[in-house]
Protein backbone atom coordinates (compact mmCIF):
# COMPACT_ATOMS: atom_id res chain seq x y z
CA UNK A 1 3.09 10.61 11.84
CA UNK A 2 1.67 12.92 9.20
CA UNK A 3 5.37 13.54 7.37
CA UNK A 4 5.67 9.22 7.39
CA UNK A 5 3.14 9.25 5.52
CA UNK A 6 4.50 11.67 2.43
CA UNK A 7 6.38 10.20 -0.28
CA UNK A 8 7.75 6.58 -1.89
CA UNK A 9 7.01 5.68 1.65
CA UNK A 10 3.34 5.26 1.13
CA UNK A 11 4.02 2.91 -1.78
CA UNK A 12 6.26 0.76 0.50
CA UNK A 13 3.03 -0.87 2.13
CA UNK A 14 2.01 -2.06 -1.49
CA UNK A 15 5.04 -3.35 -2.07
CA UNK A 16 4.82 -5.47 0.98
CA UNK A 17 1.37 -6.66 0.16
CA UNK A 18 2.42 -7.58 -3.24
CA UNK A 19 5.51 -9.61 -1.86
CA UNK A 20 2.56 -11.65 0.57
CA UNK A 21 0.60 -11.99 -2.84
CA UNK A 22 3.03 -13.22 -4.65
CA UNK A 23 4.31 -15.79 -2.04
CA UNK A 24 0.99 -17.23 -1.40
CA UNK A 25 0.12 -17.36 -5.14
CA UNK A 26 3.67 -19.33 -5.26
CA UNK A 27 2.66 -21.39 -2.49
CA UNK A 28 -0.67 -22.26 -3.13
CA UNK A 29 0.00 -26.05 -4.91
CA UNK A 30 2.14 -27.13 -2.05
CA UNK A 31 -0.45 -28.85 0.54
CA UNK A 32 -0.15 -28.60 3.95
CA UNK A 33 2.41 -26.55 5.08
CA UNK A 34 4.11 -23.96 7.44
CA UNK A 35 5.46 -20.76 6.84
CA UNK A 36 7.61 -18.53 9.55
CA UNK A 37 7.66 -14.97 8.56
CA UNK A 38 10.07 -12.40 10.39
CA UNK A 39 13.03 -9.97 9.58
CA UNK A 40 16.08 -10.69 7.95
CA UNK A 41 17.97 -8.23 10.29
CA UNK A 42 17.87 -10.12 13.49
CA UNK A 43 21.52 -11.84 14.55
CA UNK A 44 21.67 -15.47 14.74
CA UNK A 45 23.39 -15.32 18.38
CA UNK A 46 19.78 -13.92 19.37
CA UNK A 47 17.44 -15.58 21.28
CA UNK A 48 14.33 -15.43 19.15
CA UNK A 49 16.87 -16.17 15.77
CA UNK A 50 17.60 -19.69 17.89
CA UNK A 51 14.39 -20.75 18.88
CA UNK A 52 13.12 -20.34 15.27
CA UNK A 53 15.60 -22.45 14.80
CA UNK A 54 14.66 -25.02 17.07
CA UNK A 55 10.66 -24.86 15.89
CA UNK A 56 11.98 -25.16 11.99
CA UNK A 57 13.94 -27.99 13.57
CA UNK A 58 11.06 -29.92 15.25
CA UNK A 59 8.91 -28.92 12.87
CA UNK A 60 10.68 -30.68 10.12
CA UNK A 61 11.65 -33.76 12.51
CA UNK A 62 7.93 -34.41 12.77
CA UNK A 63 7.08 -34.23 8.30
CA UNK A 64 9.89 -36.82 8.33
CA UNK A 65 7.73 -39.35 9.83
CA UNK A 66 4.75 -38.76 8.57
């Protein structure tokens, strides 16, 4: 745990939290809206890649008629 700890690897954590920043700041005129956050490794034949999918789907089925 120590040795994960040693390095450009404790920078990586900032770099994260400066992406977040950075997207919010970007974000922050839009109004009401919804963000889905996950990795950009998964497959899309996997199960949790197609039910995103299918929330982003119904998600933006139900701004249209709004």
């Amino acid at each position: 745990m120590v040795e994960d700890l040693k390095g450009k690897e404790t920078w990586r954590v900032f770099r994260i939290m400066s992406e977040f920043i950075e997207g919010f700041d970007e974000l922050s005129d839009v109004g009401p809206a919804v963000s889905i956050f996950g990795s950009a490794r998964i497959e899309n034949n996997k199960k949790y890649y197609k039910q995103c999918v299918e929330v982003s789907r119904l998600l933006s089925k139900g701004a249209t008629r709004s």
